[in-house]
N, C-alpha and C. Protein backbone atom coordinates (compact mmCIF):
# COMPACT_ATOMS: atom_id res chain seq x y z
N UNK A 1 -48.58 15.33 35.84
CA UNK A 1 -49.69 14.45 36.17
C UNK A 1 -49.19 13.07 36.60
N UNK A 2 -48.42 12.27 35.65
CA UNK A 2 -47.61 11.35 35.94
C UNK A 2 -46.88 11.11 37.45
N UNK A 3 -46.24 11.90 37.84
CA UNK A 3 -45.49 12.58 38.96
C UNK A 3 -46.24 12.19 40.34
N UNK A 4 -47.16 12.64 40.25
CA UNK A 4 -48.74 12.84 41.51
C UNK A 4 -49.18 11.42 41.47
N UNK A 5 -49.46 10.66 40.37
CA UNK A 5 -49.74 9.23 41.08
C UNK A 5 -48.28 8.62 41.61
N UNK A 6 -47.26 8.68 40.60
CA UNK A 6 -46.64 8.18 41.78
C UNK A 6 -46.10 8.62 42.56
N UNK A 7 -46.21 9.43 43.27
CA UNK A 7 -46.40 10.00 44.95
C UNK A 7 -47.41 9.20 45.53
N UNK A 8 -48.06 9.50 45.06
CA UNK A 8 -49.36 8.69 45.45
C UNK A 8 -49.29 7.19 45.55
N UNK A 9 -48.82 6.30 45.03
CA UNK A 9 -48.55 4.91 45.17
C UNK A 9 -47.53 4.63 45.74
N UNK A 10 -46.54 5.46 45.77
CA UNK A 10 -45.38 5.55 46.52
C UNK A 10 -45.75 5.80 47.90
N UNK A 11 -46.73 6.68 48.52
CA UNK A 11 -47.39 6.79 49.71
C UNK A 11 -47.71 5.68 50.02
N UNK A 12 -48.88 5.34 49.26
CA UNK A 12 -49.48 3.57 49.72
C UNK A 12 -48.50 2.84 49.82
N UNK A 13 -47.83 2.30 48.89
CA UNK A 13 -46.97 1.40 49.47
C UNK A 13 -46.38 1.40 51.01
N UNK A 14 -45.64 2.71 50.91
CA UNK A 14 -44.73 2.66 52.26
C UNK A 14 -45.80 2.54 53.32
N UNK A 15 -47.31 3.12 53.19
CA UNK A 15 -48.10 2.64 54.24
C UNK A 15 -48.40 0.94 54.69
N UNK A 16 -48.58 0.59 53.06
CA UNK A 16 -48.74 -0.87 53.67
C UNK A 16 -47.58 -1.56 54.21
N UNK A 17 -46.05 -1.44 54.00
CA UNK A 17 -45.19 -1.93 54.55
C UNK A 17 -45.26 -1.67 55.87
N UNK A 18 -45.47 -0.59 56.33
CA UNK A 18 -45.29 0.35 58.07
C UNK A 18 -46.49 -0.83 58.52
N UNK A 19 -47.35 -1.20 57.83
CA UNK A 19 -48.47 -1.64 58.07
C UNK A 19 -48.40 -3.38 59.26
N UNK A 20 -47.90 -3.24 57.68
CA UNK A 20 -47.17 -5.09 57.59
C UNK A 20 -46.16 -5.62 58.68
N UNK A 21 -45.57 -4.72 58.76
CA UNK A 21 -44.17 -4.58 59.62
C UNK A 21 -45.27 -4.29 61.19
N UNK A 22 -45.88 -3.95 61.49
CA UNK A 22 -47.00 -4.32 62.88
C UNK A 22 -47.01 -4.84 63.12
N UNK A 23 -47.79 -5.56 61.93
CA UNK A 23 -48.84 -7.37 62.43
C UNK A 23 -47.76 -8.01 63.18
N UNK A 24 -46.12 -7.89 62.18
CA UNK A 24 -45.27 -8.99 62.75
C UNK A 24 -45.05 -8.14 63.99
N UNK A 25 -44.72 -7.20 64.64
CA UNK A 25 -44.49 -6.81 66.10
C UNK A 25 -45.16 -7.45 66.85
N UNK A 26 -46.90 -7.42 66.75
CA UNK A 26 -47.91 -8.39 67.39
C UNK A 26 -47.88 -9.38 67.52
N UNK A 27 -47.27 -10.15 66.34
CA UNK A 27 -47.02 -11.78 66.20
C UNK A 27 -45.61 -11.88 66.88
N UNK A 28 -44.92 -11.10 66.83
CA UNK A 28 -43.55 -11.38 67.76
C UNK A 28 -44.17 -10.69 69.69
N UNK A 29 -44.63 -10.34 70.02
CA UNK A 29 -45.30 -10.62 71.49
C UNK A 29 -45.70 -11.45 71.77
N UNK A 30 -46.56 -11.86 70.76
CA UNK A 30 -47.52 -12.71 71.42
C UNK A 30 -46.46 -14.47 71.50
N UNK A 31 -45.92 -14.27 70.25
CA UNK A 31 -45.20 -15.62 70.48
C UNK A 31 -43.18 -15.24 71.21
N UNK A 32 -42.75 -14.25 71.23
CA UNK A 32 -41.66 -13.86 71.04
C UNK A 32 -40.24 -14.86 70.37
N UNK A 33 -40.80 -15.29 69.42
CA UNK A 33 -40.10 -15.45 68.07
C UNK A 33 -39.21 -14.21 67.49
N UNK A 34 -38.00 -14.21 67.47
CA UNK A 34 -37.26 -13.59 67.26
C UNK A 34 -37.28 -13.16 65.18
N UNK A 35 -38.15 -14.37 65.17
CA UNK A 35 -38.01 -14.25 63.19
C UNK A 35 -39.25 -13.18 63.32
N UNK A 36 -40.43 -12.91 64.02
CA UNK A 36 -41.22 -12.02 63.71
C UNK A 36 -40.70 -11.07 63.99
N UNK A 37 -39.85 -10.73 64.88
CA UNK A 37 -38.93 -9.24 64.66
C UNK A 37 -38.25 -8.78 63.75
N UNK A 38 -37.48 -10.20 62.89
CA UNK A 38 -36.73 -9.80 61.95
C UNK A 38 -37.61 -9.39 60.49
N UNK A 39 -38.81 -10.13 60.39
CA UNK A 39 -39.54 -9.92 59.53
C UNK A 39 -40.29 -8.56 59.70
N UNK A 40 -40.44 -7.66 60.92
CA UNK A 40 -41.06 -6.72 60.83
C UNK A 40 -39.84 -5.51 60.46
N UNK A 41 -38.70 -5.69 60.80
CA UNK A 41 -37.49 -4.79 61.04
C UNK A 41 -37.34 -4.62 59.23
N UNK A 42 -37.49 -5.68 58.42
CA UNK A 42 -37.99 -5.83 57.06
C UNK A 42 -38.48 -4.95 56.11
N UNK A 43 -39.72 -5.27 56.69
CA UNK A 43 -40.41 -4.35 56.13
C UNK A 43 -40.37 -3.02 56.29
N UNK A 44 -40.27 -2.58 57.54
CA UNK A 44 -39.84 -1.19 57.93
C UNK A 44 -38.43 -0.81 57.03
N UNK A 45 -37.62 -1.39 56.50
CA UNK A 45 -36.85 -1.11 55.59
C UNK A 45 -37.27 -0.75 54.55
N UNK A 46 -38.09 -1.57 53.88
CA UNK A 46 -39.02 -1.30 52.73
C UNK A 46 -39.45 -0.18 52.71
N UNK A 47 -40.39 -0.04 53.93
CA UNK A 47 -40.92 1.55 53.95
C UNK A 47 -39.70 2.43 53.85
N UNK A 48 -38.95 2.33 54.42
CA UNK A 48 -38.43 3.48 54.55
C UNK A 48 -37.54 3.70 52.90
N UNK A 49 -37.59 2.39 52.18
CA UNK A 49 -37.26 2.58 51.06
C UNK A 49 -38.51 3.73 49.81
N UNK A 50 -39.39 2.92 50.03
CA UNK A 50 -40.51 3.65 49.21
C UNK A 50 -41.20 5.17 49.77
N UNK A 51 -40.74 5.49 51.04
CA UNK A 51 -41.00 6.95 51.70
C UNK A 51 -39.57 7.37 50.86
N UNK A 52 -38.51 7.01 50.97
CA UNK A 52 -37.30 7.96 50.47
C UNK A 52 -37.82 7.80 48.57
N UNK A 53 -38.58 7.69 48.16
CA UNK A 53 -38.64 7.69 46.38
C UNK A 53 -40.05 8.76 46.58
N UNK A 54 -40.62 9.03 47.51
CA UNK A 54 -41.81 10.36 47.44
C UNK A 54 -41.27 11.60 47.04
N UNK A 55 -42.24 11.75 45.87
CA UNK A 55 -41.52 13.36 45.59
C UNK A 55 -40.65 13.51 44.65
N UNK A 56 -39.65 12.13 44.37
CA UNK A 56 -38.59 12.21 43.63
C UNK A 56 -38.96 11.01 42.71
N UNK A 57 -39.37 10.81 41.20
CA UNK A 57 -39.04 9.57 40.57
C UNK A 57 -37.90 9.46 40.66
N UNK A 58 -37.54 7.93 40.76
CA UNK A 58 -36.08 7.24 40.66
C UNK A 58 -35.16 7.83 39.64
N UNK A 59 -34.16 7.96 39.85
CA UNK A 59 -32.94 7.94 39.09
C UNK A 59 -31.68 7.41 38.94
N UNK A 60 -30.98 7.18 38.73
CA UNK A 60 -29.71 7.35 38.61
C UNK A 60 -28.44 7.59 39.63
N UNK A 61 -29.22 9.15 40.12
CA UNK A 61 -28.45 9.43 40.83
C UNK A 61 -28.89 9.25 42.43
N UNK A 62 -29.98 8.31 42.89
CA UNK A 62 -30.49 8.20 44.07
C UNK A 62 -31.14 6.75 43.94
N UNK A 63 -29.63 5.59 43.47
CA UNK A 63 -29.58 4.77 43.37
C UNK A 63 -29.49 3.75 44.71
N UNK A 64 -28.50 4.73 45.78
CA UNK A 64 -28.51 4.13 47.05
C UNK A 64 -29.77 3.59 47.40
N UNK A 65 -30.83 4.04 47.37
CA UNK A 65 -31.96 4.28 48.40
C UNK A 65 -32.28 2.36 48.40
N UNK A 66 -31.89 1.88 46.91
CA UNK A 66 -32.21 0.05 47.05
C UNK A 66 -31.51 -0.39 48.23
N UNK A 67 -29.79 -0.40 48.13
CA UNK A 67 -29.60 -0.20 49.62
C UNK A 67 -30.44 -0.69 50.85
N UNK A 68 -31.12 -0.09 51.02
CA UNK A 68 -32.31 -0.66 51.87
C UNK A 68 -33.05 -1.77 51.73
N UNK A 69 -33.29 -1.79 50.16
CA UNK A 69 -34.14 -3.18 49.90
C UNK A 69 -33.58 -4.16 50.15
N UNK A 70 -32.30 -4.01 49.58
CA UNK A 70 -31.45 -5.29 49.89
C UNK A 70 -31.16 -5.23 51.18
N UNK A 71 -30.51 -4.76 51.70
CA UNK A 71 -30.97 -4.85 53.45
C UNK A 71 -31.91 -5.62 54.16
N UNK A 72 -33.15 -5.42 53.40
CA UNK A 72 -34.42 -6.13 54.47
C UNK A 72 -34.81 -7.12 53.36
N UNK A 73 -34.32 -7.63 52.28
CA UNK A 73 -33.79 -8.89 52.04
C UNK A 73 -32.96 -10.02 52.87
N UNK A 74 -31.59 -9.53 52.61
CA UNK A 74 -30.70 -10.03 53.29
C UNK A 74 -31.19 -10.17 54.96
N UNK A 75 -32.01 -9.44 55.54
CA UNK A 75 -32.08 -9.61 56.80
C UNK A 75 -33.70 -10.57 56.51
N UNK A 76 -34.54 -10.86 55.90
CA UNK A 76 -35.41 -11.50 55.40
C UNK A 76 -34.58 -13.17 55.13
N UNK A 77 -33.64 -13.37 54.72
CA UNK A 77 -32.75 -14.49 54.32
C UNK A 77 -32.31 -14.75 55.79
N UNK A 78 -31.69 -14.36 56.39
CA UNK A 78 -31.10 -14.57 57.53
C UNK A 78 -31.78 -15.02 58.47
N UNK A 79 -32.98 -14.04 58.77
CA UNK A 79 -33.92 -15.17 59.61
C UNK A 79 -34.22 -16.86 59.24
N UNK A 80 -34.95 -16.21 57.98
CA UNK A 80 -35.22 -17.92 57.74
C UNK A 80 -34.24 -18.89 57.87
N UNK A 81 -32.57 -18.39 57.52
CA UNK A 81 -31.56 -19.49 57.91
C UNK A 81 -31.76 -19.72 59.27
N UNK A 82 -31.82 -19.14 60.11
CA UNK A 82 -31.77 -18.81 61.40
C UNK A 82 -32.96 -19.74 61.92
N UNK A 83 -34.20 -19.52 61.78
CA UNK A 83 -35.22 -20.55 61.91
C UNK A 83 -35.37 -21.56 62.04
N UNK A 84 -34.64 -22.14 60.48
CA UNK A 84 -34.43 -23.42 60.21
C UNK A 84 -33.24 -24.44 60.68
N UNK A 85 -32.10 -23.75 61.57
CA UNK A 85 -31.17 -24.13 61.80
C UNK A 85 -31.62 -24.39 62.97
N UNK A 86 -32.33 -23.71 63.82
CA UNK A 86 -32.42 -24.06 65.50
C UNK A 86 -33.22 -24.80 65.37
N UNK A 87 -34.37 -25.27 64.13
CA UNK A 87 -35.29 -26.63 64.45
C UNK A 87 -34.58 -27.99 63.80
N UNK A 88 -33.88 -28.03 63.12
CA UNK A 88 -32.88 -29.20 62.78
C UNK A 88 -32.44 -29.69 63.76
């Protein structure tokens, strides 16, 4: 029983990231700001973090999958250095 919600929230999530990770595609056209790409490329990490935990609660042994998080962290950090350096 346990199991099935989180599939289930594990679904939602990765939807709202795929989600999230849009808006900024839209907001990077319309302005082509290179940080709204990096912020959407982000989130799409995310997702693809919380799609790889469907089906499987976390363990141990499918520890890599953070990997990713930190990824669209670190690429989350980088923009903003990046941002803030070309308006100085």
């Amino acid at each position: 029983m346990l199991a099935s919600y989180y599939v289930f929230f594990s679904g939602a999530i990765a939807m709202g990231f795929a989600v999230a990770g849009l808006f900024f595609v839209r907001f990077w056209r319309r302005t082509g700001d290179r940080f709204f790409l990096a912020f959407a490329g982000a989130f799409w990490l995310l997702m693809l973090q919380a799609a790889t935990a469907l089906g499987n609660i976390p363990d141990e042994s499918r520890s890599w999958t953070y990997l990713l998080r930190l990824a669209a962290f670190i690429l989350i950090i980088v923009a903003i250095v990046l941002k803030n350096r070309r308006q100085a």
